[in-house]
C-alpha atoms as a PDB file:
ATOM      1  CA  UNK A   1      60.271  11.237   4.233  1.00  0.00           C
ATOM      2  CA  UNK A   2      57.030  12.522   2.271  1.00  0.00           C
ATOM      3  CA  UNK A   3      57.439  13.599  -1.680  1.00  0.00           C
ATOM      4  CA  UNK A   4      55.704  16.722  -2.250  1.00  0.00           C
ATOM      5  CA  UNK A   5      53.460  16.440  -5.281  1.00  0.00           C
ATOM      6  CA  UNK A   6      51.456  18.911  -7.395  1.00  0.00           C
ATOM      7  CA  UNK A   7      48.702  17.649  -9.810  1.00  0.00           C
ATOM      8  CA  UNK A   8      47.844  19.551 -13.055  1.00  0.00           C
ATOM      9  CA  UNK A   9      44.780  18.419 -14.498  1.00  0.00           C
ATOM     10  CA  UNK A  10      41.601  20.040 -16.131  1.00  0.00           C
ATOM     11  CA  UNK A  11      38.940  17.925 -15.808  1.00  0.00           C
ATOM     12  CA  UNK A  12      37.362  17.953 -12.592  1.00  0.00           C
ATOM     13  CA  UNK A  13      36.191  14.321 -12.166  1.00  0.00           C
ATOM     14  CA  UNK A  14      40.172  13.331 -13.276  1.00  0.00           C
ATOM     15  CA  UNK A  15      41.453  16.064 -10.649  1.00  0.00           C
ATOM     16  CA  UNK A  16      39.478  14.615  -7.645  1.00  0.00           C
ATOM     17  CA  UNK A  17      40.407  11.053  -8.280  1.00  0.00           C
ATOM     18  CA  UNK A  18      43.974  11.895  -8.441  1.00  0.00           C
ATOM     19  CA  UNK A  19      43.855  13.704  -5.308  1.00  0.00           C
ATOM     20  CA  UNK A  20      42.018  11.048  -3.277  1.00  0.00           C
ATOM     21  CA  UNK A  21      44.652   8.596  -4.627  1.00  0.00           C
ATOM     22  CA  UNK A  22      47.588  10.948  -3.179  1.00  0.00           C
ATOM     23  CA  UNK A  23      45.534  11.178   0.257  1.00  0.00           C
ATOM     24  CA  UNK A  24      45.811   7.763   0.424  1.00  0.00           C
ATOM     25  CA  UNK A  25      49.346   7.449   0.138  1.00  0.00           C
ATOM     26  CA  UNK A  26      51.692   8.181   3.530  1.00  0.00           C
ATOM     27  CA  UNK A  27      54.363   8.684   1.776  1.00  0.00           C
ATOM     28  CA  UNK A  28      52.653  11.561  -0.401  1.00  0.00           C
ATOM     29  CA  UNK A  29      52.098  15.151   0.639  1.00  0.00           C
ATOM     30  CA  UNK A  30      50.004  16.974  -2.163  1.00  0.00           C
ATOM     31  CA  UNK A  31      50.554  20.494  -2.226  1.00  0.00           C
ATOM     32  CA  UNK A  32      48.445  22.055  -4.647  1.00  0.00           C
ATOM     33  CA  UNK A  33      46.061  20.811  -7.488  1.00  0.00           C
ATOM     34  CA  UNK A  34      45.592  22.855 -10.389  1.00  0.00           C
ATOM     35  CA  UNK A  35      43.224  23.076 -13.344  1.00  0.00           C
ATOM     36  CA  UNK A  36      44.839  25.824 -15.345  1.00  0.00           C
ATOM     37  CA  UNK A  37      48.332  24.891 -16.069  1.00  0.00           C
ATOM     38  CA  UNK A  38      49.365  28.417 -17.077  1.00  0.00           C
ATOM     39  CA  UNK A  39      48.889  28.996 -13.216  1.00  0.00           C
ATOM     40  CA  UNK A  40      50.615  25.794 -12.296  1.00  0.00           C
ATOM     41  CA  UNK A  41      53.634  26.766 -14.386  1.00  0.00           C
ATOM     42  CA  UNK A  42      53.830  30.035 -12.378  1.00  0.00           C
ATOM     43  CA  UNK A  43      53.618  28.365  -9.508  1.00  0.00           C
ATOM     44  CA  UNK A  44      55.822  25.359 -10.032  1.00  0.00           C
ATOM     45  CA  UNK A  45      58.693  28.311  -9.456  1.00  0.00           C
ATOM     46  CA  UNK A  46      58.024  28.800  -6.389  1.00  0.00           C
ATOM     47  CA  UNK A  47      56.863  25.486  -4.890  1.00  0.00           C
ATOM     48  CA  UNK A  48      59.357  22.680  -3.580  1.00  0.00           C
ATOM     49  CA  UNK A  49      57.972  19.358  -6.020  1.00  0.00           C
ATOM     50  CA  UNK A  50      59.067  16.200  -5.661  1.00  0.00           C
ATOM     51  CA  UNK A  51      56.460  14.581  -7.976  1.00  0.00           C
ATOM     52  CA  UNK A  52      53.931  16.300 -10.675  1.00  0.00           C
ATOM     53  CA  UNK A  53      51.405  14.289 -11.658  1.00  0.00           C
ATOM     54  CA  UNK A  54      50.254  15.823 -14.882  1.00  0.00           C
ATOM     55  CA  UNK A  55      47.467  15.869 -17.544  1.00  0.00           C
ATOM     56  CA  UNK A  56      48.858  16.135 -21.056  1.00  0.00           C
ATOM     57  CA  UNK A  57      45.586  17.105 -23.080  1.00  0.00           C
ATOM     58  CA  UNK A  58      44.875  20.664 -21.594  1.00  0.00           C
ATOM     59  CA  UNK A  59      43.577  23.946 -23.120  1.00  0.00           C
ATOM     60  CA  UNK A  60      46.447  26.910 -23.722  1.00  0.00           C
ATOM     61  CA  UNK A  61      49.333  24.534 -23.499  1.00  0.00           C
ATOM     62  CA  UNK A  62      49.359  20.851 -22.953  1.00  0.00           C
ATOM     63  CA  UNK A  63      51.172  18.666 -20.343  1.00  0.00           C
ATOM     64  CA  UNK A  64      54.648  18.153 -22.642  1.00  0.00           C
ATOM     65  CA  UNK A  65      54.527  21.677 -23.366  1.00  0.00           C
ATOM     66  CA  UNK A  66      54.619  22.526 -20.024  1.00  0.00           C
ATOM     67  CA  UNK A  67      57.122  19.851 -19.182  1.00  0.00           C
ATOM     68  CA  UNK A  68      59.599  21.135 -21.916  1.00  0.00           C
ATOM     69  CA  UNK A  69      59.555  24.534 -20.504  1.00  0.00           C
ATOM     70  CA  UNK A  70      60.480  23.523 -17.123  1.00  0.00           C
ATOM     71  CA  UNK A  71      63.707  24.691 -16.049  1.00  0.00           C
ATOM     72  CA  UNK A  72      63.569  21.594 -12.871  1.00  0.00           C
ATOM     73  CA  UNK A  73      62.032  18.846 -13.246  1.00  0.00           C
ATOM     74  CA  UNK A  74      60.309  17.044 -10.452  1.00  0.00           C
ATOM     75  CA  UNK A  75      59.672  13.079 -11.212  1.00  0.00           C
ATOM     76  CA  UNK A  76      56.995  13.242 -13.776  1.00  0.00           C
ATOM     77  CA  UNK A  77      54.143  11.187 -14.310  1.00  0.00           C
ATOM     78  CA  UNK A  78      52.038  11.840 -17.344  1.00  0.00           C
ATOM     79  CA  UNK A  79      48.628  11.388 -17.750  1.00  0.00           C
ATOM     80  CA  UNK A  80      45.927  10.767 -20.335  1.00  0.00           C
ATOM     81  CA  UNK A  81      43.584   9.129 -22.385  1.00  0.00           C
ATOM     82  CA  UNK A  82      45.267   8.985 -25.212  1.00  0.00           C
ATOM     83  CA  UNK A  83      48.057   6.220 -25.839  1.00  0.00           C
ATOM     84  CA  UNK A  84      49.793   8.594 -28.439  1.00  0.00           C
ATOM     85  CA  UNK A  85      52.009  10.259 -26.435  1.00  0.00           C
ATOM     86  CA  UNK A  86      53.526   7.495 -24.133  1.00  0.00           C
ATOM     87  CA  UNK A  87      56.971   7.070 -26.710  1.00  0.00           C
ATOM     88  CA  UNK A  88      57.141  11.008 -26.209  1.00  0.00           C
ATOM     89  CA  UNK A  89      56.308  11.058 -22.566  1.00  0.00           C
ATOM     90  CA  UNK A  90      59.565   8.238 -22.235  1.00  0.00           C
ATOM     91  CA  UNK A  91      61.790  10.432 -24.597  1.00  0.00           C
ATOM     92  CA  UNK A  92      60.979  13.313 -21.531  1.00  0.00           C
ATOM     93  CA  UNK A  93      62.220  10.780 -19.244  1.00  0.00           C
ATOM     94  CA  UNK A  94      58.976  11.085 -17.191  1.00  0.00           C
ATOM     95  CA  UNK A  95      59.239   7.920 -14.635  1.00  0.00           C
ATOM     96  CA  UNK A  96      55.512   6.787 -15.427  1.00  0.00           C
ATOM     97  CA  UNK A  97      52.923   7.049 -17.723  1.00  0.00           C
ATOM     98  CA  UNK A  98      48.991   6.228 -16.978  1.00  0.00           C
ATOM     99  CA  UNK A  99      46.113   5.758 -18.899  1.00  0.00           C
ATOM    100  CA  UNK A 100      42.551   6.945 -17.968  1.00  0.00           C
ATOM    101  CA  UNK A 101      40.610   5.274 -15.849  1.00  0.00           C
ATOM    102  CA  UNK A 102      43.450   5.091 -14.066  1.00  0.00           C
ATOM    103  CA  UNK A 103      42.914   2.588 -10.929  1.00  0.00           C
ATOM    104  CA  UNK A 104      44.045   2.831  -7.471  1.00  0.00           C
ATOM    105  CA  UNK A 105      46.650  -0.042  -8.073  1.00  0.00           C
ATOM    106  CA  UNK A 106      47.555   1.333 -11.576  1.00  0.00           C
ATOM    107  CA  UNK A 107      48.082   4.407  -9.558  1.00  0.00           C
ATOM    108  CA  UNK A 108      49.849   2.892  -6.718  1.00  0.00           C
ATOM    109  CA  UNK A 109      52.634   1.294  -8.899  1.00  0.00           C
ATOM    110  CA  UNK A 110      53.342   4.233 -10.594  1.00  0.00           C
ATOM    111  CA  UNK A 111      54.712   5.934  -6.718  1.00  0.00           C
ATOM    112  CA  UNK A 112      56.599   2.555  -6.396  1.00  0.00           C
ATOM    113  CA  UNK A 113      58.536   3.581  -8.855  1.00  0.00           C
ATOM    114  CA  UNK A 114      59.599   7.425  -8.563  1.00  0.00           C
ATOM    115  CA  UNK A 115      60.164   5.276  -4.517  1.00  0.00           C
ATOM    116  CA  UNK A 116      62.898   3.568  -6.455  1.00  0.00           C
ATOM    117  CA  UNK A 117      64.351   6.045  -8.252  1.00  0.00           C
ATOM    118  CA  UNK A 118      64.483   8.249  -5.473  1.00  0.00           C
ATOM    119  CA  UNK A 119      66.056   5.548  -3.231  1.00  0.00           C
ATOM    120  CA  UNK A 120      63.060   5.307  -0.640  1.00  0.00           C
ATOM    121  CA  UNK A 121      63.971   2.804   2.188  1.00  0.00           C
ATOM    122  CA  UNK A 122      60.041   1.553   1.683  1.00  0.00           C
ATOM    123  CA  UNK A 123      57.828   1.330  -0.939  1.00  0.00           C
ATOM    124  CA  UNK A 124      54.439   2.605  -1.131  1.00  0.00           C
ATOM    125  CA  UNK A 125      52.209   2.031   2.021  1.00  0.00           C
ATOM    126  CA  UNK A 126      48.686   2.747   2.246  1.00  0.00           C
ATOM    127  CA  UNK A 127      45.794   2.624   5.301  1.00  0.00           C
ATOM    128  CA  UNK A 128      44.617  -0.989   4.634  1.00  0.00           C
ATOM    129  CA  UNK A 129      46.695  -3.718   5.729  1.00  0.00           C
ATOM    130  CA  UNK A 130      47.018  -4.227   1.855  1.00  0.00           C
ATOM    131  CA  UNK A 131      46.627  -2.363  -1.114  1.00  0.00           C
ATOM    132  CA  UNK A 132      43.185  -3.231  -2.911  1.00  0.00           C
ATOM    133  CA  UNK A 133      42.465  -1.878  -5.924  1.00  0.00           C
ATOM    134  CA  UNK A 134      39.278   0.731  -6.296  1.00  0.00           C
ATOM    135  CA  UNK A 135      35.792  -0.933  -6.547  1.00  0.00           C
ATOM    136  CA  UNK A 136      35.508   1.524  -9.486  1.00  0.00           C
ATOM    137  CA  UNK A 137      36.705   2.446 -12.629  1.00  0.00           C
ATOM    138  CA  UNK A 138      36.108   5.642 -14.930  1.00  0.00           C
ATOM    139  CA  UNK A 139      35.723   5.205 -18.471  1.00  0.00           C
ATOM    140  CA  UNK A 140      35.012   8.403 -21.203  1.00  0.00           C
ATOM    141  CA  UNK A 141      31.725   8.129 -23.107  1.00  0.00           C
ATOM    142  CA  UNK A 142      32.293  10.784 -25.382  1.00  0.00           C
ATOM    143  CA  UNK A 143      32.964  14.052 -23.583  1.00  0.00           C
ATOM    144  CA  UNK A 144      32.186  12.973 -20.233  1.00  0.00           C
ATOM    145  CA  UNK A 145      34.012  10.752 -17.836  1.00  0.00           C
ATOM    146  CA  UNK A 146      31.142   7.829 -16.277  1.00  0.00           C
ATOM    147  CA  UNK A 147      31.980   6.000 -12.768  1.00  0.00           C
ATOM    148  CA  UNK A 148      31.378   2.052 -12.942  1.00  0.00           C
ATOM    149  CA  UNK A 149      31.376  -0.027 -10.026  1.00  0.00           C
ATOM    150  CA  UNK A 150      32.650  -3.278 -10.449  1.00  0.00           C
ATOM    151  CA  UNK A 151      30.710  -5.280  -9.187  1.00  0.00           C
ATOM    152  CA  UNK A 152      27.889  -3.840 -11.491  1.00  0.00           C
ATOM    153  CA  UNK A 153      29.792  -5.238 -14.555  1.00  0.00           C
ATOM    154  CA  UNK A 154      28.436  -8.407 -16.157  1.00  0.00           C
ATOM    155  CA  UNK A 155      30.879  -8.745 -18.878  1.00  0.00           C
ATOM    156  CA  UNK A 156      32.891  -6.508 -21.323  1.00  0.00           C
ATOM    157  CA  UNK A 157      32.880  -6.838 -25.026  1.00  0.00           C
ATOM    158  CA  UNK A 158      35.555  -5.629 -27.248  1.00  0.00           C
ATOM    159  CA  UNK A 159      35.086  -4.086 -30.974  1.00  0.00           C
ATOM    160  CA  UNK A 160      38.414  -3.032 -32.570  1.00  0.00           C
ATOM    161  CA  UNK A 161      39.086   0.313 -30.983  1.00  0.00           C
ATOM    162  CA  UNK A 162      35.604   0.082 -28.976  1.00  0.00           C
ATOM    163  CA  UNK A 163      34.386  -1.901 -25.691  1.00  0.00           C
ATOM    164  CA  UNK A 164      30.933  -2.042 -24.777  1.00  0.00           C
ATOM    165  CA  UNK A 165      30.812  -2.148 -20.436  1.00  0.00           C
ATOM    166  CA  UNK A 166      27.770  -4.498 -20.492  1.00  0.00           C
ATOM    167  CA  UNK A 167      27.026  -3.640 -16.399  1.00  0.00           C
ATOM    168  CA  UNK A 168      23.300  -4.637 -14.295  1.00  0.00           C
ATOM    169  CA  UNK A 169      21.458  -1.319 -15.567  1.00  0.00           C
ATOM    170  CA  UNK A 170      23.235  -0.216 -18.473  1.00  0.00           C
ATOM    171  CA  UNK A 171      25.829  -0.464 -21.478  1.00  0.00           C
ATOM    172  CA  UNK A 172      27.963   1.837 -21.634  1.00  0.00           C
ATOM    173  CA  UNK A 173      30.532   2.058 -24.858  1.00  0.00           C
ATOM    174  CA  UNK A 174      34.244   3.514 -24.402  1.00  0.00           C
ATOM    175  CA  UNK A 175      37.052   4.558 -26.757  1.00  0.00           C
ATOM    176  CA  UNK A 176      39.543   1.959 -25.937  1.00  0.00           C
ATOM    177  CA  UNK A 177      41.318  -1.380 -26.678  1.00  0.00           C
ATOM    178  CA  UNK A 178      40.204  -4.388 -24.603  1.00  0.00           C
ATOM    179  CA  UNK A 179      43.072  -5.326 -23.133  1.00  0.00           C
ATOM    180  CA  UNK A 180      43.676  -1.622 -21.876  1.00  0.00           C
ATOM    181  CA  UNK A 181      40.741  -2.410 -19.864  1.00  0.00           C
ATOM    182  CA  UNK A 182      41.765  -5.879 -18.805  1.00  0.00           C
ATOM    183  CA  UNK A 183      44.902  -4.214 -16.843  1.00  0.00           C
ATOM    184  CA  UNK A 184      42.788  -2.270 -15.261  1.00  0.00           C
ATOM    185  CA  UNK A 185      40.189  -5.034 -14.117  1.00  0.00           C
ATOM    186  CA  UNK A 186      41.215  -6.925 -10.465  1.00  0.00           C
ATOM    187  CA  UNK A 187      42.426 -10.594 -12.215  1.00  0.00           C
ATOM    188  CA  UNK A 188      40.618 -12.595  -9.290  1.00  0.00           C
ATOM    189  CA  UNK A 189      37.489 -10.826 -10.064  1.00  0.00           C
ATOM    190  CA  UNK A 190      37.042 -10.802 -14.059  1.00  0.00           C
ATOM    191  CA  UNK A 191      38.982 -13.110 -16.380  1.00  0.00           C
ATOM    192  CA  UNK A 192      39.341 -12.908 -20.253  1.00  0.00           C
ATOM    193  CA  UNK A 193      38.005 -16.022 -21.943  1.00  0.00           C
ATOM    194  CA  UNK A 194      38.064 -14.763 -25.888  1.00  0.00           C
ATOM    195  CA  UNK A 195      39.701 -12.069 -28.127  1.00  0.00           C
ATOM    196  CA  UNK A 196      36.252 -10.199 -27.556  1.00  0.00           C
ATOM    197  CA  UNK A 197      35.390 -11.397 -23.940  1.00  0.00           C
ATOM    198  CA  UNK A 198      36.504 -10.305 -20.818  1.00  0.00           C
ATOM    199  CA  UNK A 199      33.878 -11.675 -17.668  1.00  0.00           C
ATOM    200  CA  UNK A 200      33.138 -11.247 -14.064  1.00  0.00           C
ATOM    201  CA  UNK A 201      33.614 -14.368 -12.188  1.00  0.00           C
ATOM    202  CA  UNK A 202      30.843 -13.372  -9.904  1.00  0.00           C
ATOM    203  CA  UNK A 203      28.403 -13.234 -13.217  1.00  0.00           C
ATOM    204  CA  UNK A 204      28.665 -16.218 -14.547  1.00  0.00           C
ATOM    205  CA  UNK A 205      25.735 -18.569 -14.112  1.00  0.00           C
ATOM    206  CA  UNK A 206      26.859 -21.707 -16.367  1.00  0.00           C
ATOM    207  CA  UNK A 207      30.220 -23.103 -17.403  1.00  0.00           C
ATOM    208  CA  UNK A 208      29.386 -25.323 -20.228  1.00  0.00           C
ATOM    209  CA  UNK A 209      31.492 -27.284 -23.187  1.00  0.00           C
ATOM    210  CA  UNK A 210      32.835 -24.525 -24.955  1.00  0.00           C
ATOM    211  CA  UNK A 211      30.888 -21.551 -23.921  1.00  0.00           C
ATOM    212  CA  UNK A 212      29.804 -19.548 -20.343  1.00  0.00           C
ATOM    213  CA  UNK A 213      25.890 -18.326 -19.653  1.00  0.00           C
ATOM    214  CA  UNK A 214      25.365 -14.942 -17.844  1.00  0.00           C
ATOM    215  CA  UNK A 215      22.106 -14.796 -17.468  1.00  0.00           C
ATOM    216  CA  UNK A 216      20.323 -15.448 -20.918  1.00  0.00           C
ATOM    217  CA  UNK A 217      23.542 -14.298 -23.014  1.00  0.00           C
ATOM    218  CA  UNK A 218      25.518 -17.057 -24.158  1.00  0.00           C
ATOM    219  CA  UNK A 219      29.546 -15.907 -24.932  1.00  0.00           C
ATOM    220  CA  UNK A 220      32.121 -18.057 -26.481  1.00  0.00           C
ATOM    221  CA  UNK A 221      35.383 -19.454 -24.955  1.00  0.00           C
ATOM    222  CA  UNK A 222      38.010 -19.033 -27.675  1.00  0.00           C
ATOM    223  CA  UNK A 223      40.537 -21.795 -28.531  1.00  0.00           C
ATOM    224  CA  UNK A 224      43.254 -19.268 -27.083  1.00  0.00           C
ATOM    225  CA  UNK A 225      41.885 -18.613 -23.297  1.00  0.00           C
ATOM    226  CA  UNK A 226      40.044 -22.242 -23.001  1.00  0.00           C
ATOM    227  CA  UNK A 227      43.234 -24.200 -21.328  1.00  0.00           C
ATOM    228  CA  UNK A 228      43.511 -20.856 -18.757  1.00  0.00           C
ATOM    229  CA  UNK A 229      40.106 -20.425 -18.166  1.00  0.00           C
ATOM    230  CA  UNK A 230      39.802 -24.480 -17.153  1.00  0.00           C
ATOM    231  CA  UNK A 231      43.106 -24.292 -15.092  1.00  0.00           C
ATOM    232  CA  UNK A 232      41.529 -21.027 -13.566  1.00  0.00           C
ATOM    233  CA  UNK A 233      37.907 -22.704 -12.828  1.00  0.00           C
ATOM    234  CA  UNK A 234      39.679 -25.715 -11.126  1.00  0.00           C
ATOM    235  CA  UNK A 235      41.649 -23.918  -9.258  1.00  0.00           C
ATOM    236  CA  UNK A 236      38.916 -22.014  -7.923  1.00  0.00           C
ATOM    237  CA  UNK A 237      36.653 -25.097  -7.308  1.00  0.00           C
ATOM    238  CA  UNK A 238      34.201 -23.002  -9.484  1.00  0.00           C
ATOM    239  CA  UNK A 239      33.063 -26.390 -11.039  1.00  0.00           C
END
């Protein structure tokens, strides 16, 4: 049986992502997608919803405005860029809560679990044999969301609040912790080897003593990743 789902979200970049993520999914119908959720509101009294996926930070009324007003509640999954309002989002008793970028797999575990609540006989199932996660990530520099492929990224560097994407062609700087960002990275692809380091296997030109070379940049392997990055090499046969 398919879950009808309605997305609510006002950016347009955010809004086409999340409805190539619900095409994806069998077991997901999408019904409508909406960018002004004063319309959605109207709307969602009308429509039979199984699932709203929906943006918090929106102009006129935001996402747990519009989720306090509603009289029933589908399964709610929140969405944003800002980690502020997850303990608020739970107190709803929304079933998930994602952070932008939000990846395919991020995505895909969040419909695993409204399948559970819901008693589905079968979890998610997608096209490919298996679930892969998006060669692609969004991240916000500044007002504007920009699309990074992974396997342009080099390595990522994290500053407090702050990580610089250090890709092929460019650097691109994001408002977000590092290991946000790690969660979101495919674990057999990049690897974290310091409180500030996160790398892509595939980048890495030199494994030496205490340190990695990609290209002419030289980054550190701290005390705290070294024994996981050395059980991770040799199990690899990356030596």
């Amino acid at each position: 049986m398919k879950l009808n789902c309605v997305i609510i979200e006002d950016e347009p970049l955010a809004r086409n992502l999340m409805m190539e993520y619900v095409k994806k999914v069998p077991s997901l119908n999408l019904l409508q997608a909406f960018s002004n959720p004063l319309e959605a509101l109207e709307a969602l009294g009308t429509l039979s919803v199984d699932v709203l996926f929906l943006d918090i930070q929106m102009p006129e009324i935001t996402g747990i405005s519009l989720l306090k007003v509603l009289t029933k509640k589908p399964y709610v999954i929140l969405t944003t860029a800002y980690s502020d309002y997850a303990l608020e989002g739970y107190d709803l008793d929304v079933t998930d809560y994602l952070l932008k970028p939000i990846t395919f797999e991020r995505f895909l575990k969040a419909v695993d679990k409204i399948n559970q609540r819901s008693g589905a006989e079968s979890k998610v199932a997608v096209a490919q044999p298996e679930p892969t996660p998006s060669p692609f990530v969004f991240v916000k520099d500044g007002t504007k969301l920009v699309k990074i492929r992974l396997n342009e990224i080099l390595y990522v560097e994290g500053l407090k609040d702050y990580v610089t994407i250090h890709t092929k062609t460019q650097k691109v700087v994001t408002l977000q912790r590092l290991k946000v960002l790690e969660e979101q990275l495919p674990a057999d692809k990049f690897i974290r080897i310091h409180n500030s380091y996160i790398v892509a296997l595939d980048a890495i030109n030199v494994v030496q003593k205490n340190e990695v070379l990609i290209g002419a940049v030289s980054l550190s392997i701290g005390d705290t990743y070294r024994k996981s990055f050395k059980e991770f090499i040799d199990k690899n046969h990356l030596q």
